[in-house]
Protein backbone atom coordinates (compact mmCIF):
# COMPACT_ATOMS: atom_id res chain seq x y z
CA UNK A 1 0.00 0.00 0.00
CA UNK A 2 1.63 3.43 -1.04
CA UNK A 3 1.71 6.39 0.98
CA UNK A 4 -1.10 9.09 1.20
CA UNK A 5 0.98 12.23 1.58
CA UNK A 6 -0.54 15.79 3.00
CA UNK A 7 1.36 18.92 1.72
CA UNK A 8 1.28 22.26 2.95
CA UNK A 9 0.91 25.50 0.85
CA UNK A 10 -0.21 24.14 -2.49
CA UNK A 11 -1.35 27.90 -3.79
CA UNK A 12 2.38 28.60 -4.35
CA UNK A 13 3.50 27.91 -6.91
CA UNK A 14 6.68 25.75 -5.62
CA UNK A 15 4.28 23.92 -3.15
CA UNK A 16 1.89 22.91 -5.91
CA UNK A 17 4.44 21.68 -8.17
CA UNK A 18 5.51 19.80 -5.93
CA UNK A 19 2.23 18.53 -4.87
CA UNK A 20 1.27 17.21 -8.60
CA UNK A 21 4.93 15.66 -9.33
CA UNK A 22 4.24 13.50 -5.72
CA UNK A 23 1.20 12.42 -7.19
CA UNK A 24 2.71 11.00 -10.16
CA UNK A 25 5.09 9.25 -8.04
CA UNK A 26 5.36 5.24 -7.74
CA UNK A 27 4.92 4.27 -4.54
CA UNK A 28 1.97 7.49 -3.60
CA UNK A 29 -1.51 6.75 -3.26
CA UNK A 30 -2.40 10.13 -3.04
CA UNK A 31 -1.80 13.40 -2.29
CA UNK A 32 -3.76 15.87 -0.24
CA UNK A 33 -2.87 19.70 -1.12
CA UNK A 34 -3.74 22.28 1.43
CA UNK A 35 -4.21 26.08 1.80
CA UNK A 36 -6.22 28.46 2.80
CA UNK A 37 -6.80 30.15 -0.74
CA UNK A 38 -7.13 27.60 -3.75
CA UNK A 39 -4.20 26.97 -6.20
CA UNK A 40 -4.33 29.55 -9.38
CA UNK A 41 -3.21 26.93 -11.57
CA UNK A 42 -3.74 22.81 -12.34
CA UNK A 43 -2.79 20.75 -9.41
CA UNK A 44 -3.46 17.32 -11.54
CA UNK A 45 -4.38 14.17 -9.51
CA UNK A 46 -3.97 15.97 -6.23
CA UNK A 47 -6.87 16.18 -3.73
CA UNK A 48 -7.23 19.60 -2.81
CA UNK A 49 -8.07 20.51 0.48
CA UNK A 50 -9.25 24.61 1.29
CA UNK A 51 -7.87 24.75 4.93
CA UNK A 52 -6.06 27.00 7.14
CA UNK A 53 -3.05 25.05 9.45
CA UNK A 54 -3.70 27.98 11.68
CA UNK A 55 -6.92 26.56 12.55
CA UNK A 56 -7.31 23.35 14.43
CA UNK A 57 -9.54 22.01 11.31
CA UNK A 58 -6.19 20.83 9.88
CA UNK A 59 -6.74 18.09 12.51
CA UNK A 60 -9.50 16.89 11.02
CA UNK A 61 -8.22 16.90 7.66
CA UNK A 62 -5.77 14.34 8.59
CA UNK A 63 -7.72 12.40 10.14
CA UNK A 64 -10.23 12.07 7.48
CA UNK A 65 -7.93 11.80 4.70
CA UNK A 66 -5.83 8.68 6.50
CA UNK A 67 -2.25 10.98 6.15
CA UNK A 68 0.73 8.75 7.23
CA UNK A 69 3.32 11.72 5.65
CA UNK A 70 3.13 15.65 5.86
CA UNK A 71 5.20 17.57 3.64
CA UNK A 72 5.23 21.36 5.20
CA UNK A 73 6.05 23.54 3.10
CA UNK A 74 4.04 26.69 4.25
CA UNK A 75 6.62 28.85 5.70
CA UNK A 76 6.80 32.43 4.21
CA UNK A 77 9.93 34.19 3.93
CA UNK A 78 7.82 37.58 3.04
CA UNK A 79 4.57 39.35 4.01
CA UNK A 80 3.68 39.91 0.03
CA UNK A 81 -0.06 39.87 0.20
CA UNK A 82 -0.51 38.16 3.13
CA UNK A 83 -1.25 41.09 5.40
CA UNK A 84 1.80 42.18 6.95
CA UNK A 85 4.79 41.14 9.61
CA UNK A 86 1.82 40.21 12.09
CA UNK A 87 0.26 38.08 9.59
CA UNK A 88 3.47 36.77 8.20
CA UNK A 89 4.27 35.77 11.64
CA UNK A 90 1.01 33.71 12.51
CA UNK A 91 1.17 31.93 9.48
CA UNK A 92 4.67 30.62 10.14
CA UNK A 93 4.95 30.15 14.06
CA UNK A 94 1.00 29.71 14.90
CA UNK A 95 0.39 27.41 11.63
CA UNK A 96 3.13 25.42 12.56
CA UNK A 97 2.20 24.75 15.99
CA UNK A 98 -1.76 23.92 15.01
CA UNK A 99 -0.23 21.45 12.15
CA UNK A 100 2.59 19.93 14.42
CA UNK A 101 -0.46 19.50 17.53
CA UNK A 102 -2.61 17.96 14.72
CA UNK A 103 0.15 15.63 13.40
CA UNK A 104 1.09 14.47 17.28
CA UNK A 105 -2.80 13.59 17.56
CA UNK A 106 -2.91 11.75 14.64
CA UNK A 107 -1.48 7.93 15.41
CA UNK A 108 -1.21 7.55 11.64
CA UNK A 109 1.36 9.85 11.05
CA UNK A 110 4.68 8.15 10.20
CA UNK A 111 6.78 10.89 8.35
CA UNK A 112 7.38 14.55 8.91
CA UNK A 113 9.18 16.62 6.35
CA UNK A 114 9.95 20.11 6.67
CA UNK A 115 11.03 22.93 4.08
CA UNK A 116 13.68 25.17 5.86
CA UNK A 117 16.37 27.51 5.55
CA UNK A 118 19.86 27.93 6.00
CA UNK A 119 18.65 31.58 6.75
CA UNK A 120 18.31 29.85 10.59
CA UNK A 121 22.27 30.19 10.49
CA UNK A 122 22.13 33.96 10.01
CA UNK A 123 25.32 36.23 8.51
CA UNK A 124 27.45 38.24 10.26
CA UNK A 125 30.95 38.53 10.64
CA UNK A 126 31.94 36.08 12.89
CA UNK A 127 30.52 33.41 10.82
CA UNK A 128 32.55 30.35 9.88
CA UNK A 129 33.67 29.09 6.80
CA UNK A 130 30.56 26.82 6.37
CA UNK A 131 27.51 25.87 8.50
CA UNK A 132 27.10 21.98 9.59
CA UNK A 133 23.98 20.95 11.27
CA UNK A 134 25.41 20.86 14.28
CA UNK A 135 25.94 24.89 14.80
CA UNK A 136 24.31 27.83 16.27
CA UNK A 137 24.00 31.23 14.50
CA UNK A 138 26.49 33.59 15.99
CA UNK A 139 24.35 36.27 16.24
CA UNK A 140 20.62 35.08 17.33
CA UNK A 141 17.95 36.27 15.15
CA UNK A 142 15.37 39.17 17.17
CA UNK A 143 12.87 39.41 14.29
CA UNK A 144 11.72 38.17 10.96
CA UNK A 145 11.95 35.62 8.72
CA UNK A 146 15.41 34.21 10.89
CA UNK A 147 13.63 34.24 14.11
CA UNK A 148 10.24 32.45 12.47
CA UNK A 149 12.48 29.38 11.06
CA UNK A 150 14.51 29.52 14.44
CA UNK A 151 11.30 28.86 16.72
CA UNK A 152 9.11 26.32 13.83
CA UNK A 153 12.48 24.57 14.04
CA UNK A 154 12.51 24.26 17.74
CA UNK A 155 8.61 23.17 17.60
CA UNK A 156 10.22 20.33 15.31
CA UNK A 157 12.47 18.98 17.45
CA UNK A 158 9.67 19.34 20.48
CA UNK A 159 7.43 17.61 18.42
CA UNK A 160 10.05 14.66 17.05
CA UNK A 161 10.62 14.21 21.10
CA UNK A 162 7.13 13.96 21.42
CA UNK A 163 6.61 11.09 19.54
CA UNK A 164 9.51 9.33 18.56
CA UNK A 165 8.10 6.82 16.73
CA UNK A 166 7.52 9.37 13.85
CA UNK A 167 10.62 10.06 11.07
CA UNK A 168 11.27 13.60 10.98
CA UNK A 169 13.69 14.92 7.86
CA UNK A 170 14.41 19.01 7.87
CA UNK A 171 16.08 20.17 5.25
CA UNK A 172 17.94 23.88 5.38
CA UNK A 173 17.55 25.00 2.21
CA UNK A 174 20.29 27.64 0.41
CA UNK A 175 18.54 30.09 -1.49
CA UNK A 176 16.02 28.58 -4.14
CA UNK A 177 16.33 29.72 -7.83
CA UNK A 178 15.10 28.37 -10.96
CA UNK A 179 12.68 30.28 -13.62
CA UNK A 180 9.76 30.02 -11.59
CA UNK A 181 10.99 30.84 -8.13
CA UNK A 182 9.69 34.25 -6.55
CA UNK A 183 11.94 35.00 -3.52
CA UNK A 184 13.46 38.02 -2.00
CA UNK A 185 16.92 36.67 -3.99
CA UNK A 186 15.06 36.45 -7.05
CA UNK A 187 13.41 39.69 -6.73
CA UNK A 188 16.96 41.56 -5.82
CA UNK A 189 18.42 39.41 -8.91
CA UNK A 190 15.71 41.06 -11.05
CA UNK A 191 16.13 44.31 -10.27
CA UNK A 192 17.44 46.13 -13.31
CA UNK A 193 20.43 47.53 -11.17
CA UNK A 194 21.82 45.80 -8.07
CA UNK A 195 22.96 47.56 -5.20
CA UNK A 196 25.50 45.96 -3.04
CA UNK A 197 27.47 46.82 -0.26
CA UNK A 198 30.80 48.39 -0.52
CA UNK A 199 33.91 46.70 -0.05
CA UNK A 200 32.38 43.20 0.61
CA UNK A 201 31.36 40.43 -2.21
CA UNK A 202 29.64 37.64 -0.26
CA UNK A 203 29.17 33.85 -0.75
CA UNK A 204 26.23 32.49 -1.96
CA UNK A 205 25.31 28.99 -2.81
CA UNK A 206 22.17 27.94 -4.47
CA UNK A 207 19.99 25.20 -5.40
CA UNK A 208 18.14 24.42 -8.35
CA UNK A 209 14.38 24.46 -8.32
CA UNK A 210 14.15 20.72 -9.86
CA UNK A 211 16.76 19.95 -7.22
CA UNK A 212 14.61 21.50 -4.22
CA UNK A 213 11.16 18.68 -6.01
CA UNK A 214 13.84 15.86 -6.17
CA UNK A 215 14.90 16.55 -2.70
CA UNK A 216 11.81 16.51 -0.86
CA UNK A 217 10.57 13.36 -3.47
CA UNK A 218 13.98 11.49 -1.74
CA UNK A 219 13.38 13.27 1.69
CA UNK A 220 9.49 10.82 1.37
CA UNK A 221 10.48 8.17 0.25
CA UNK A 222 13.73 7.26 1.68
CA UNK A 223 12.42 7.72 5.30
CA UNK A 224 15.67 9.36 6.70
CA UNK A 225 15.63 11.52 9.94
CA UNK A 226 17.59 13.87 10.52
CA UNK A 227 18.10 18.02 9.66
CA UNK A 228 20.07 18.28 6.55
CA UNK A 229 21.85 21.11 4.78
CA UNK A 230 21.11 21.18 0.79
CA UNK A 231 22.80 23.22 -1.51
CA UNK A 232 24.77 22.61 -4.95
CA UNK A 233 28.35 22.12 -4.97
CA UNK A 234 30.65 25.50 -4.82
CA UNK A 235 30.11 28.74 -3.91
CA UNK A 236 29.56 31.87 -5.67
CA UNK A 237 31.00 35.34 -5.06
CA UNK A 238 27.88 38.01 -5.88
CA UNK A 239 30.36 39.68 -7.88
CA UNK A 240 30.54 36.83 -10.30
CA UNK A 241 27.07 36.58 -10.39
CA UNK A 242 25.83 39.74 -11.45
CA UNK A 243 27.93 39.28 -13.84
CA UNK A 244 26.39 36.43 -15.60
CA UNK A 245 23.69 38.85 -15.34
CA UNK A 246 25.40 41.37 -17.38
CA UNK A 247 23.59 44.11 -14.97
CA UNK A 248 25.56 47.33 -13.42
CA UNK A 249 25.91 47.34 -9.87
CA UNK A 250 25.65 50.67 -7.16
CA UNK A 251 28.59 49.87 -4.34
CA UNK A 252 26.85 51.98 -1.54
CA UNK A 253 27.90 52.20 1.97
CA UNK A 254 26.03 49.67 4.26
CA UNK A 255 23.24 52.05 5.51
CA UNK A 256 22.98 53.65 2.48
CA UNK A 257 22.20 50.20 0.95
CA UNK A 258 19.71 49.75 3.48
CA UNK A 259 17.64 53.29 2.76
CA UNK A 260 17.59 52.06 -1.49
CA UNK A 261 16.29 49.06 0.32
CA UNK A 262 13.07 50.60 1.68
CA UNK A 263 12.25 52.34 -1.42
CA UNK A 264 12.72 49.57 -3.60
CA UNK A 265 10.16 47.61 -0.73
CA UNK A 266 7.71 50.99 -0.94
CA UNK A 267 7.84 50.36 -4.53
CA UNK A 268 7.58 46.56 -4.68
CA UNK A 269 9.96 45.88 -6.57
CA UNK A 270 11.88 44.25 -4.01
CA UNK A 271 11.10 43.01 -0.08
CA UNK A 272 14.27 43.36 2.13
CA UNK A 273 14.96 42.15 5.57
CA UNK A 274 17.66 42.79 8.01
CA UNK A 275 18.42 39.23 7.52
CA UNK A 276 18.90 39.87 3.76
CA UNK A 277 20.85 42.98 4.05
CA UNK A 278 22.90 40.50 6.07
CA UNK A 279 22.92 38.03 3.77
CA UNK A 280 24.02 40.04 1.15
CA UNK A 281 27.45 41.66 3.01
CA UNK A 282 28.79 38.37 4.57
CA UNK A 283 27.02 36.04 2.59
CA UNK A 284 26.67 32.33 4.08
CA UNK A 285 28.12 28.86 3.53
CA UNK A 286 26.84 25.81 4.81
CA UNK A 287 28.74 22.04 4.68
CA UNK A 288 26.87 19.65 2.61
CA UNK A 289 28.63 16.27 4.04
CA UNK A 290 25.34 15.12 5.56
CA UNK A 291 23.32 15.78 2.67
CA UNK A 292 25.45 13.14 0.48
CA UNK A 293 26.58 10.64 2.86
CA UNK A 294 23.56 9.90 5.31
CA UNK A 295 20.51 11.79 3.52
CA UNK A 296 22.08 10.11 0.23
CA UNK A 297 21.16 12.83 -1.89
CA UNK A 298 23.32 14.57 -4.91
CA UNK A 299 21.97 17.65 -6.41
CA UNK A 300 22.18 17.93 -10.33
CA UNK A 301 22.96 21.30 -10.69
CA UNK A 302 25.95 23.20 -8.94
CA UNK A 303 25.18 26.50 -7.10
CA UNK A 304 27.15 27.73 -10.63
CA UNK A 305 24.70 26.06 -13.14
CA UNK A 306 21.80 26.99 -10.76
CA UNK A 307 22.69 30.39 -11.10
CA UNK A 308 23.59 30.57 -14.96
CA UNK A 309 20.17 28.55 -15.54
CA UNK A 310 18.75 31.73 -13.50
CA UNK A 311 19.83 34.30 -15.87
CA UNK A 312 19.08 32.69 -19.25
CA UNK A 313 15.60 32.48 -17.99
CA UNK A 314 15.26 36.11 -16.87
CA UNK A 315 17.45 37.39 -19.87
CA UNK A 316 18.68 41.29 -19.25
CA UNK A 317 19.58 43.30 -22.45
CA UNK A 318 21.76 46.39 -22.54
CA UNK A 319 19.24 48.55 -23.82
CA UNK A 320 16.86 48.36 -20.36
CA UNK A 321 19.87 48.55 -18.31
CA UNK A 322 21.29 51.48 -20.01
CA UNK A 323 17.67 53.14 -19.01
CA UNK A 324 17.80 52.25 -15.32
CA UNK A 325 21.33 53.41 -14.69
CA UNK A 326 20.33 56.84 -16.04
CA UNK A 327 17.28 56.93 -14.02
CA UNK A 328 19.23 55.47 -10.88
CA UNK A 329 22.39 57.47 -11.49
CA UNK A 330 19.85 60.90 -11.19
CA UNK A 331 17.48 59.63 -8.31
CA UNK A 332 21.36 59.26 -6.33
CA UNK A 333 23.17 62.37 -7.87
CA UNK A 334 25.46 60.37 -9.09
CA UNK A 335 26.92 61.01 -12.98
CA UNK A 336 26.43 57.30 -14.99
CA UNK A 337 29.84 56.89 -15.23
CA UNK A 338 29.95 56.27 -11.48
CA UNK A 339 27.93 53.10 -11.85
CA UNK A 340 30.01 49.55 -12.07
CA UNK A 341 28.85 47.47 -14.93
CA UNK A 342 31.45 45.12 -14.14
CA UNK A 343 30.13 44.05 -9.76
CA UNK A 344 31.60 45.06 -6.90
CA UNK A 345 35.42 44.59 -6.38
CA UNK A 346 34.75 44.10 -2.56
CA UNK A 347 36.94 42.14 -0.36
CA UNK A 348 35.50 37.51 0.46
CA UNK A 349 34.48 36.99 3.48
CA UNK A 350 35.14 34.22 5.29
């Protein structure tokens, strides 16, 4: 008898991908979607469910629906439309908690798999070389996105004490990209000129978006506990990357970097955090030993091809570019000639 497998936030677009490749799996029975706002697009063979995991309903779902594996992959790393911070927050922390009560009610449940972050780790300058699973953040996280993943990761590991007889895999994600990904990186990527911050050119790794289905497909149906880091192979400098992009970059001082950052939010064309401002002057590595030895899992693409399969999707011609440094270069008081087209010449860290 194959598994019948509940996944969180089907209306994204990741989330219902996901949700219709499971269901097309060997081995699935079925596949219950939920949300609390129906999926825009075709969700296939999967059962879709309109619920909200902040409400104790989600309970009931389970139960109905006989759900031996949950697939959570609800957590938000922006407000977007969802109402704000406050509303950002419940979804994450008090949707967790309802699904993680429901799923320790439920005598059914067998697997747990959660969608995380390596964003739990943080940036700052004391940071090491790379992140195992083993390590704290050396700053802790006192809002946001960080601090969300920090505390649904300690309701986790409550809830894997809890009942022990139930397999719980997280896997900390590095930043998702692929041509359908909408993220605070892919947003910044998109902008049509990149601000960075002066004197430092971060490390970034990435993982594909068909990596991030075929990790979570192995993450069911291998039944391995444990918290994993996932990323490609190598590392990135952001220098090289914009780059590929072939966009011109702004070097501003750090604050500075954070004031373009609230009017490119006002403006939505982009949604910082402290955490990304963070992100984006020490950058973050994380060790992927785990992932290949005891999860047994090799991504296909390197955080390189990841990347370079990025910007061939989202294109970037001079001509557009050309128009946004002049219109950039006068909003800062700054003559064009004064903008890099080339990145940042900053200094690794790390």
């Amino acid at each position: 008898m194959g598994k019948v497998v509940l996944v969180t936030g089907v209306s994204r677009d990741l989330g219902r991908r996901f949700a219709r490749s499971l269901a097309a799996e060997a081995g699935v029975d079925r596949v219950v979607g939920v949300d609390a706002v129906p999926p825009q697009r075709d969700i296939g063979d999967v059962t879709f469910v309109r619920a909200d995991i902040r409400n104790p309903v989600i309970a009931k779902v389970i139960a109905k629906e006989d759900v031996d594996t949950v697939v959570h992959m609800s957590v938000i790393a922006t407000p977007g439309s969802t109402g704000g911070r406050g509303t950002m927050k419940e979804l994450n922390i008090i949707g967790t908690m309802q699904l993680l009560a429901a799923c320790q009610k439920a005598p059914g449940i067998r697997n747990l798999v959660v969608k995380s972050t390596s964003t739990v780790y943080g940036a700052s300058s004391r940071d090491p070389a790379m992140f195992t699973e083993d390590m704290e953040p050396r700053r802790q996280p006192s809002s946001g996105y960080a601090k969300d993943v920090a505390e649904i990761e300690g309701y986790v590991r409550g809830f894997g004490r809890r009942r022990p007889d139930v397999r719980v895999t997280t896997l900390r994600l590095a930043n998702v990209l692929g041509p359908h990904v909408t993220s605070p990186t892919t947003s910044y990527f998109r902008l049509p000129v990149i601000p960075t911050v002066l004197g430092f050119d971060p490390r970034l790794q990435f993982v594909h978006e068909r990596d991030l289905m075929r990790v979570l497909t192995h993450a069911v149906h291998s039944e391995i506990p444990g918290t994993y880091n996932i990323a490609g192979d190598g590392v990135m400098l952001l220098s090289q990357a914009v780059r590929r992009l072939r966009k011109p970059t702004v070097p501003l001082v750090r604050p500075a970097v954070g004031a373009v950052a609230s009017v490119l939010k006002s403006a939505r064309m982009a949604d910082f955090s402290p955490e990304q401002l963070g992100f984006l002057t020490f950058g973050r590595g994380i060790d992927t030993t785990r992932m290949r030895e005891d999860l047994r899992f090799e991504p296909e693409y390197t955080s390189e091809q990841t990347f370079c399969d990025f910007a061939a999707a989202i294109g970037g011609g001079p001509g557009p570019v050309e128009r946004a440094v002049d219109g950039l270069s006068a909003a800062l008081g700054e003559p064009a000639t004064a903008l890099s087209t080339a990145g940042v010449t900053g200094v690794p860290h790390g």
